[in-house]
N, C-alpha and C. Protein backbone atom coordinates (compact mmCIF):
# COMPACT_ATOMS: atom_id res chain seq x y z
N UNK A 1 -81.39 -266.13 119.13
CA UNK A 1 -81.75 -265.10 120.08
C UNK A 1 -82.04 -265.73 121.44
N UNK A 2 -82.86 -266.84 121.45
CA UNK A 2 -82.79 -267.43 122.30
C UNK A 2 -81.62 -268.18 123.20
N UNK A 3 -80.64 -268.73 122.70
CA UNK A 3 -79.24 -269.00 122.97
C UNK A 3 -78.80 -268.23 123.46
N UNK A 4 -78.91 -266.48 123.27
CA UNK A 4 -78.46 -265.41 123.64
C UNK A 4 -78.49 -264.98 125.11
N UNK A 5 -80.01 -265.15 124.85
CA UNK A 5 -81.06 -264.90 126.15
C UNK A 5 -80.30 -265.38 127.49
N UNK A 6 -80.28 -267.18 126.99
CA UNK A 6 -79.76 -268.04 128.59
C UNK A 6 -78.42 -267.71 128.67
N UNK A 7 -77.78 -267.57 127.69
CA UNK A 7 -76.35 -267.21 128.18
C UNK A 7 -76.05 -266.13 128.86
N UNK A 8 -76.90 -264.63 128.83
CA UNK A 8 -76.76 -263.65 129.66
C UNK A 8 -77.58 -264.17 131.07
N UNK A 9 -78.61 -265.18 130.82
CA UNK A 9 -78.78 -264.95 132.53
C UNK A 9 -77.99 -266.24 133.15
N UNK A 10 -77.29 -266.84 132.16
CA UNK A 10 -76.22 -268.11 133.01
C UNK A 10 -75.11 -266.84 133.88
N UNK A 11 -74.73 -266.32 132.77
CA UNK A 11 -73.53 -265.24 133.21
C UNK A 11 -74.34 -264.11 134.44
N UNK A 12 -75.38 -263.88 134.64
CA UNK A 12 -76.09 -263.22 135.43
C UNK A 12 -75.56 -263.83 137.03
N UNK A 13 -76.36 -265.09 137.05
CA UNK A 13 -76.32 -265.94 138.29
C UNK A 13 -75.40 -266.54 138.17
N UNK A 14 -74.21 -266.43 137.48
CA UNK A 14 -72.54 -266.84 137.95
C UNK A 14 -72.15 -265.56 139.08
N UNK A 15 -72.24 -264.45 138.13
CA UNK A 15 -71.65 -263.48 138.95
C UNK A 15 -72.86 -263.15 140.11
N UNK A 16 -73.36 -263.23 139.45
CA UNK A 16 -74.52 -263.09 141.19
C UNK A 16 -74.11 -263.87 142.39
N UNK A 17 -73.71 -265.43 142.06
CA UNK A 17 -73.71 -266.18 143.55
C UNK A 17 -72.09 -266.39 143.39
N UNK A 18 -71.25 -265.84 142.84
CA UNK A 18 -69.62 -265.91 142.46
C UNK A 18 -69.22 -264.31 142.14
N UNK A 19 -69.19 -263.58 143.57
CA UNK A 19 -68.69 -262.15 142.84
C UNK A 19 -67.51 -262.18 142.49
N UNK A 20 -67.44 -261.40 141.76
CA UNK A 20 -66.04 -261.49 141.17
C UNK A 20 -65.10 -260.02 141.32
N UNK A 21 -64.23 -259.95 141.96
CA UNK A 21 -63.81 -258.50 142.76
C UNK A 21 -63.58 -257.48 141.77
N UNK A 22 -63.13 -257.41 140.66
CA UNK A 22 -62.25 -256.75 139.70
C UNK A 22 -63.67 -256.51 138.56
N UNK A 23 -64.39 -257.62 138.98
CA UNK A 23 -65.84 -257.09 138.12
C UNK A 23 -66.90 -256.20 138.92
N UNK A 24 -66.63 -256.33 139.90
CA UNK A 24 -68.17 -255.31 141.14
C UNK A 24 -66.93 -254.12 141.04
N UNK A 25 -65.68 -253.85 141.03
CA UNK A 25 -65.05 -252.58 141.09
C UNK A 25 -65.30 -252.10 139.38
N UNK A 26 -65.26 -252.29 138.41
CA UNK A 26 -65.43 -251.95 137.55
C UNK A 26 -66.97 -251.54 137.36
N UNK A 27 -67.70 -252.50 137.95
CA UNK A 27 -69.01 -251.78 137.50
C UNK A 27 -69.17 -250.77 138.88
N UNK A 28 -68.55 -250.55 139.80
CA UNK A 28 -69.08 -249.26 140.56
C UNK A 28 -68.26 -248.36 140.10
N UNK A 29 -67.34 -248.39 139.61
CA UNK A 29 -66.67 -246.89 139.17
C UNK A 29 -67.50 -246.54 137.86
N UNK A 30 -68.27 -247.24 136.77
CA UNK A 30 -69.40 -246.98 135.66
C UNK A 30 -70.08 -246.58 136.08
N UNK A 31 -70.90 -247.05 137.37
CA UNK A 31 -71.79 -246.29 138.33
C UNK A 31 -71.75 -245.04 138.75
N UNK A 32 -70.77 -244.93 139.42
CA UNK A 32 -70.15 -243.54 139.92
C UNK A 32 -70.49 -242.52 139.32
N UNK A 33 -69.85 -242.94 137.85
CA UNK A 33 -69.20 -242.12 136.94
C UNK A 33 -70.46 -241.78 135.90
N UNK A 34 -71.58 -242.62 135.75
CA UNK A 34 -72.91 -242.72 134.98
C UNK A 34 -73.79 -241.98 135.92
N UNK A 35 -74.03 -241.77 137.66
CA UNK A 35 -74.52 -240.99 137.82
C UNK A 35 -74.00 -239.36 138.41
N UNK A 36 -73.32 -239.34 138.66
CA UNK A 36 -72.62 -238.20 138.66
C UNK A 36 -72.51 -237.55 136.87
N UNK A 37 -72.63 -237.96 135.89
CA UNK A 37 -73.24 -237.34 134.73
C UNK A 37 -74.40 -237.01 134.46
N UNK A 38 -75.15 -238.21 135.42
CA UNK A 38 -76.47 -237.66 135.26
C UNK A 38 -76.76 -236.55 136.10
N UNK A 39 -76.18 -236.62 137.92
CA UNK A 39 -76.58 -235.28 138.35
C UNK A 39 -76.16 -234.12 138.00
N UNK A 40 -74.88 -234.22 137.23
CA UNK A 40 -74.41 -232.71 136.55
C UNK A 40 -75.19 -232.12 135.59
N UNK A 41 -75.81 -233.06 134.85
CA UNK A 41 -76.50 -232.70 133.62
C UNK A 41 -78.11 -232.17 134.13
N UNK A 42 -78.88 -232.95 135.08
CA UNK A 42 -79.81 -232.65 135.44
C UNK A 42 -79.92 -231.74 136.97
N UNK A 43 -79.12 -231.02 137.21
CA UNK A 43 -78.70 -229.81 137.99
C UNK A 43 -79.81 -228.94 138.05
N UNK A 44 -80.97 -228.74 139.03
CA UNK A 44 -81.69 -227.94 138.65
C UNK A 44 -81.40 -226.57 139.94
N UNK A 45 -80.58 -226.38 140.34
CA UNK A 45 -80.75 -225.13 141.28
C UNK A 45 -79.99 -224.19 140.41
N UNK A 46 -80.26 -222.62 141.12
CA UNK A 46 -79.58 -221.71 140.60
C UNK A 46 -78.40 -221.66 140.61
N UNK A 47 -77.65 -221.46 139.33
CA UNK A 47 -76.00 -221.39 139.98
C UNK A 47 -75.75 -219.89 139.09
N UNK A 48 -74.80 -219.80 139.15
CA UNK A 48 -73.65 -218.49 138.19
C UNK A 48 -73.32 -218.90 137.51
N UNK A 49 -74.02 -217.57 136.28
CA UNK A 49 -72.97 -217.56 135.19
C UNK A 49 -71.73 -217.34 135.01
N UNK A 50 -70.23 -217.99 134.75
CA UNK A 50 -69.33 -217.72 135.42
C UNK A 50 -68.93 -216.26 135.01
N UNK A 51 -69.22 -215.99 133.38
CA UNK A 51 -68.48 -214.63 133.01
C UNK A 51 -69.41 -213.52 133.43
N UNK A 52 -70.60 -213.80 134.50
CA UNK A 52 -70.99 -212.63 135.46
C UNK A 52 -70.09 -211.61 135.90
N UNK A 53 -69.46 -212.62 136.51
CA UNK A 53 -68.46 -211.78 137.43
C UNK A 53 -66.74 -210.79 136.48
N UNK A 54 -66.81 -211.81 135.00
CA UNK A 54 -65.84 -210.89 134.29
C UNK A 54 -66.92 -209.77 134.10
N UNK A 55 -68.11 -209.58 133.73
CA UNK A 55 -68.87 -208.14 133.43
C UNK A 55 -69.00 -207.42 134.34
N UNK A 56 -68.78 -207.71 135.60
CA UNK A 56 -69.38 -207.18 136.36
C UNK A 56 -67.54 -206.55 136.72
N UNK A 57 -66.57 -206.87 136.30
CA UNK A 57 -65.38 -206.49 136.50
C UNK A 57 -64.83 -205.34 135.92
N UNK A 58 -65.71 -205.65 134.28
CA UNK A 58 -65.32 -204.95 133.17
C UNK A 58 -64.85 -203.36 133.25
N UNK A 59 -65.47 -202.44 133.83
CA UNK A 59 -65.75 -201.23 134.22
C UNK A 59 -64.46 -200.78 134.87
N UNK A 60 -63.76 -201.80 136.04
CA UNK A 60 -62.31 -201.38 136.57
C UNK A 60 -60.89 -202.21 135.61
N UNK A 61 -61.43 -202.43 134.60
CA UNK A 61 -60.19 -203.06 133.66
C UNK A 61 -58.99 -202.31 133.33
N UNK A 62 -59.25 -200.78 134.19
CA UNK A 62 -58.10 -200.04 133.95
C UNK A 62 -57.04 -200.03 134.49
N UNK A 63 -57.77 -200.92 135.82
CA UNK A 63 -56.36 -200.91 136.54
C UNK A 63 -55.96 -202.48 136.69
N UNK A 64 -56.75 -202.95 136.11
CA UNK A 64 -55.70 -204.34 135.48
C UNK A 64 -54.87 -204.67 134.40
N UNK A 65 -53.73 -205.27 134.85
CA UNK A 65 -53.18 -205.27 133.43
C UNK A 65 -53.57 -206.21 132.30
N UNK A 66 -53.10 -206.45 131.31
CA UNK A 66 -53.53 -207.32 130.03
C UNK A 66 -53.32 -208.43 130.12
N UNK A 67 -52.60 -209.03 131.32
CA UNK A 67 -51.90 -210.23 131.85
C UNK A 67 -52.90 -210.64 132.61
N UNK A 68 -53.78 -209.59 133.61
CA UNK A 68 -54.79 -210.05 134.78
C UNK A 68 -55.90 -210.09 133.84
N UNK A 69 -55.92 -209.68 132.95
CA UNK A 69 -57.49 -209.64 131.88
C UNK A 69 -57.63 -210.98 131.29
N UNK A 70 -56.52 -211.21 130.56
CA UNK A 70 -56.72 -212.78 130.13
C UNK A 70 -56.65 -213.59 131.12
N UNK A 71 -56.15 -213.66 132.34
CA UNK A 71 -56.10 -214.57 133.30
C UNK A 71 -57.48 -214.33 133.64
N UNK A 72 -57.75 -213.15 133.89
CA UNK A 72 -59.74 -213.13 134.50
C UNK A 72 -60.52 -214.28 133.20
N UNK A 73 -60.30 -213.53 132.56
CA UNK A 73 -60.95 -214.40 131.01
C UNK A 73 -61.07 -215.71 131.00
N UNK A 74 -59.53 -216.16 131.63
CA UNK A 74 -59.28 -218.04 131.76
C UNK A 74 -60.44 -218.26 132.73
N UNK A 75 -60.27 -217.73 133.92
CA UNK A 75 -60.71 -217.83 135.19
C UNK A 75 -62.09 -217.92 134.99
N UNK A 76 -62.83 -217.15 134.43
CA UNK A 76 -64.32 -217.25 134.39
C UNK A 76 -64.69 -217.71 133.45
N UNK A 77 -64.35 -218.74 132.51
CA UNK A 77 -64.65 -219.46 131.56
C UNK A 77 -64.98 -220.46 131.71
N UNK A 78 -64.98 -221.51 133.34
CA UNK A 78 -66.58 -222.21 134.06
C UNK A 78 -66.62 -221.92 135.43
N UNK A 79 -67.72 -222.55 135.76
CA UNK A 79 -68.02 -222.36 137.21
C UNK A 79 -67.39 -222.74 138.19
N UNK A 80 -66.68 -224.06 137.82
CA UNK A 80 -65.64 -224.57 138.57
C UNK A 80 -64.45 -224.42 138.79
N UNK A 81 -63.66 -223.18 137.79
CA UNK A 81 -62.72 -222.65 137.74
C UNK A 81 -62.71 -221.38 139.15
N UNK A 82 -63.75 -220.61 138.83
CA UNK A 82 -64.47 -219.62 139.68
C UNK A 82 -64.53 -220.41 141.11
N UNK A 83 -64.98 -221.43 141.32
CA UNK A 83 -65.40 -221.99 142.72
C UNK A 83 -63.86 -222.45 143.20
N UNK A 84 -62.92 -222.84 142.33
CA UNK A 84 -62.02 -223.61 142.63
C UNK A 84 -60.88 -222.56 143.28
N UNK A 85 -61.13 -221.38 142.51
CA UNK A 85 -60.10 -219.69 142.85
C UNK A 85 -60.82 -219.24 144.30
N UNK A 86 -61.74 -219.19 144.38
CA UNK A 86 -62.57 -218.27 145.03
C UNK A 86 -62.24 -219.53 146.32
N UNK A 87 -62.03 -220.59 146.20
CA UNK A 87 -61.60 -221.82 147.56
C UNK A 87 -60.36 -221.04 147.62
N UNK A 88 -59.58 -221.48 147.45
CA UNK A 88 -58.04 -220.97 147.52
C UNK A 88 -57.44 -219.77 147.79
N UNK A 89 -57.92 -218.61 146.56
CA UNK A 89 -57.44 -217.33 146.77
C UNK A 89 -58.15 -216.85 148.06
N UNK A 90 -59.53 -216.70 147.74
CA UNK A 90 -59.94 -215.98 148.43
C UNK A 90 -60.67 -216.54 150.12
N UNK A 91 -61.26 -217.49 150.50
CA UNK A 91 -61.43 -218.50 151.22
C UNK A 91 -59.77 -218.06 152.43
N UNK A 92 -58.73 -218.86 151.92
CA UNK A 92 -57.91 -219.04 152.27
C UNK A 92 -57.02 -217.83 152.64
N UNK A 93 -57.34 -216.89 152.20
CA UNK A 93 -55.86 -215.32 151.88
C UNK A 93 -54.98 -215.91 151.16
N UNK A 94 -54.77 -216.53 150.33
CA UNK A 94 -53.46 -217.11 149.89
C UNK A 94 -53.47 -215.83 148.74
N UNK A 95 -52.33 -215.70 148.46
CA UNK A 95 -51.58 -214.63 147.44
C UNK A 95 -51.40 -215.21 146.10
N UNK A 96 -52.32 -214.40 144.81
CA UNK A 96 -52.46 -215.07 143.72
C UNK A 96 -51.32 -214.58 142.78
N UNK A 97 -50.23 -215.64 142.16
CA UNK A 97 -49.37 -214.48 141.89
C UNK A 97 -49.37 -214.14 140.22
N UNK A 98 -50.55 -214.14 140.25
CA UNK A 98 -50.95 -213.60 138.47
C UNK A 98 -51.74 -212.08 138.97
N UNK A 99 -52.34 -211.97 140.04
CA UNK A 99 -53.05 -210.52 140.33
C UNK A 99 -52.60 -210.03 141.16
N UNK A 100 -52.10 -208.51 141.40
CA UNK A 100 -52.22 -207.18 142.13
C UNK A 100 -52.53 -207.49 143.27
N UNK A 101 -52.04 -207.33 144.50
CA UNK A 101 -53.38 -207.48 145.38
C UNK A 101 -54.68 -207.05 145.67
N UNK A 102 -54.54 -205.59 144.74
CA UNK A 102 -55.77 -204.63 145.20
C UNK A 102 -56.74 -205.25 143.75
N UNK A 103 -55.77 -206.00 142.70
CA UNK A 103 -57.29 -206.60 141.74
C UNK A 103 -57.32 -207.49 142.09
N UNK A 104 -56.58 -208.75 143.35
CA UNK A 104 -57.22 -210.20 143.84
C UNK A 104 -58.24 -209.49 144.57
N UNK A 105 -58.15 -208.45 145.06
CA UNK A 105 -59.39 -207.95 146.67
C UNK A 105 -60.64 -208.12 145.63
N UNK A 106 -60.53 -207.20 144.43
CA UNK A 106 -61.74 -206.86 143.82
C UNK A 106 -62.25 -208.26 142.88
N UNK A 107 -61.69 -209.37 142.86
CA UNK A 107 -61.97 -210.36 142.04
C UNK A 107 -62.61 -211.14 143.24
N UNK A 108 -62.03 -211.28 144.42
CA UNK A 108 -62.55 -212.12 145.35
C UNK A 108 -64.22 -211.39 145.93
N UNK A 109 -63.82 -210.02 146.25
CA UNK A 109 -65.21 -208.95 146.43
C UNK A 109 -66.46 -209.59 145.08
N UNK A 110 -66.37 -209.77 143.85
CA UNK A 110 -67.13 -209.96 143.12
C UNK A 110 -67.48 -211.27 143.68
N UNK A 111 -66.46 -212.05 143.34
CA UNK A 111 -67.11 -213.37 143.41
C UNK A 111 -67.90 -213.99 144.75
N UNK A 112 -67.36 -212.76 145.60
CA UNK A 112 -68.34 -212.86 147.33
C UNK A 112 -69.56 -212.40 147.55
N UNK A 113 -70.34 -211.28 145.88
CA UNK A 113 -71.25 -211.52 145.83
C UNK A 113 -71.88 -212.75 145.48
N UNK A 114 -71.42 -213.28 144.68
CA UNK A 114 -72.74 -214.29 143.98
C UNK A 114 -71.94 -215.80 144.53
N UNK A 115 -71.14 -215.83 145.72
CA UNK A 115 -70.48 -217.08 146.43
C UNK A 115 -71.75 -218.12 146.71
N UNK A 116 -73.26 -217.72 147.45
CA UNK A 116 -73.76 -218.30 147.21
C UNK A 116 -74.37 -219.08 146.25
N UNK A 117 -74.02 -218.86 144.90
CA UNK A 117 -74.81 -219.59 143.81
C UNK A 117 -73.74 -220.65 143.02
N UNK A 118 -72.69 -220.45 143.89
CA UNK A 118 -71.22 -221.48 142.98
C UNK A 118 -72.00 -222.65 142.58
C-alpha cells in the first residue's frame, strides 16, 4: 500500500512539472463533462414541465391531425426538445413542416406562455 502511495505522487509531480498535452485535454473534457452533470442534476430554478404545454393543447386536438398529435407528443417529451422548437420554429418564423400553420401559431402561443421557465 505503501509502494502504491509513492508511485501515485511520483506520477503526480511528473505530470505536474512535465504537462503532458493529450493528458490536461483529456482530463478537461472529464471536467467539463463531470460538472456540467453535476449542474444539470443539481438545477435548482423553476423550469417547465415539458408535457404542460401538450395539456394545455389538449382541448384544440380537433383541429390537429394524428400526425401533429404524435409529433406534439415527441415534441414535449423534454424540455430541451420544447426549448430547441420554440428557438427555431417559433423565435425565428421558420415554417414547421410537420404542423398547419394555424397549429405551429398555437404551439408556439403556448409555449410563449411559459418561454420564461425553458
Amino acid at each position: 500500500m505503501k509502494n502504491l502511495l509513492i508511485l501515485i505522487v511520483i506520477i503526480a509531480l511528473f505530470l505536474h512539472f512535465n504537462p503532458q498535452p493529450e493528458v490536461t485535454k483529456f482530463y478537461d473534457e472529464q471536467k467539463s463533462t463531470l460538472l456540467d452533470g453535476f449542474a444539470k442534476f443539481s438545477d435548482t430554478k423553476v423550469r417547465l414541465k415539458a408535457d404542460k404545454i401538450y395539456s394545455d393543447l389538449k382541448p384544440q386536438f380537433t383541429s390537429f391531425s394524428k400526425k401533429e398529435v404524435k409529433a406534439l407528443k415527441e415534441l414535449t417529451s423534454s424540455r430541451d426538445k420544447v426549448k430547441d422548437f420554440y428557438t427555431v420554429y417559433c423565435l425565428d418564423n421558420k415554417r414547421s413542416t410537420i404542423f398547419h400553420i394555424a397549429n405551429q401559431t398555437k404551439v408556439c402561443n403556448t409555449i410563449n406562455n411559459y418561454s420564461a421557465m425553458l
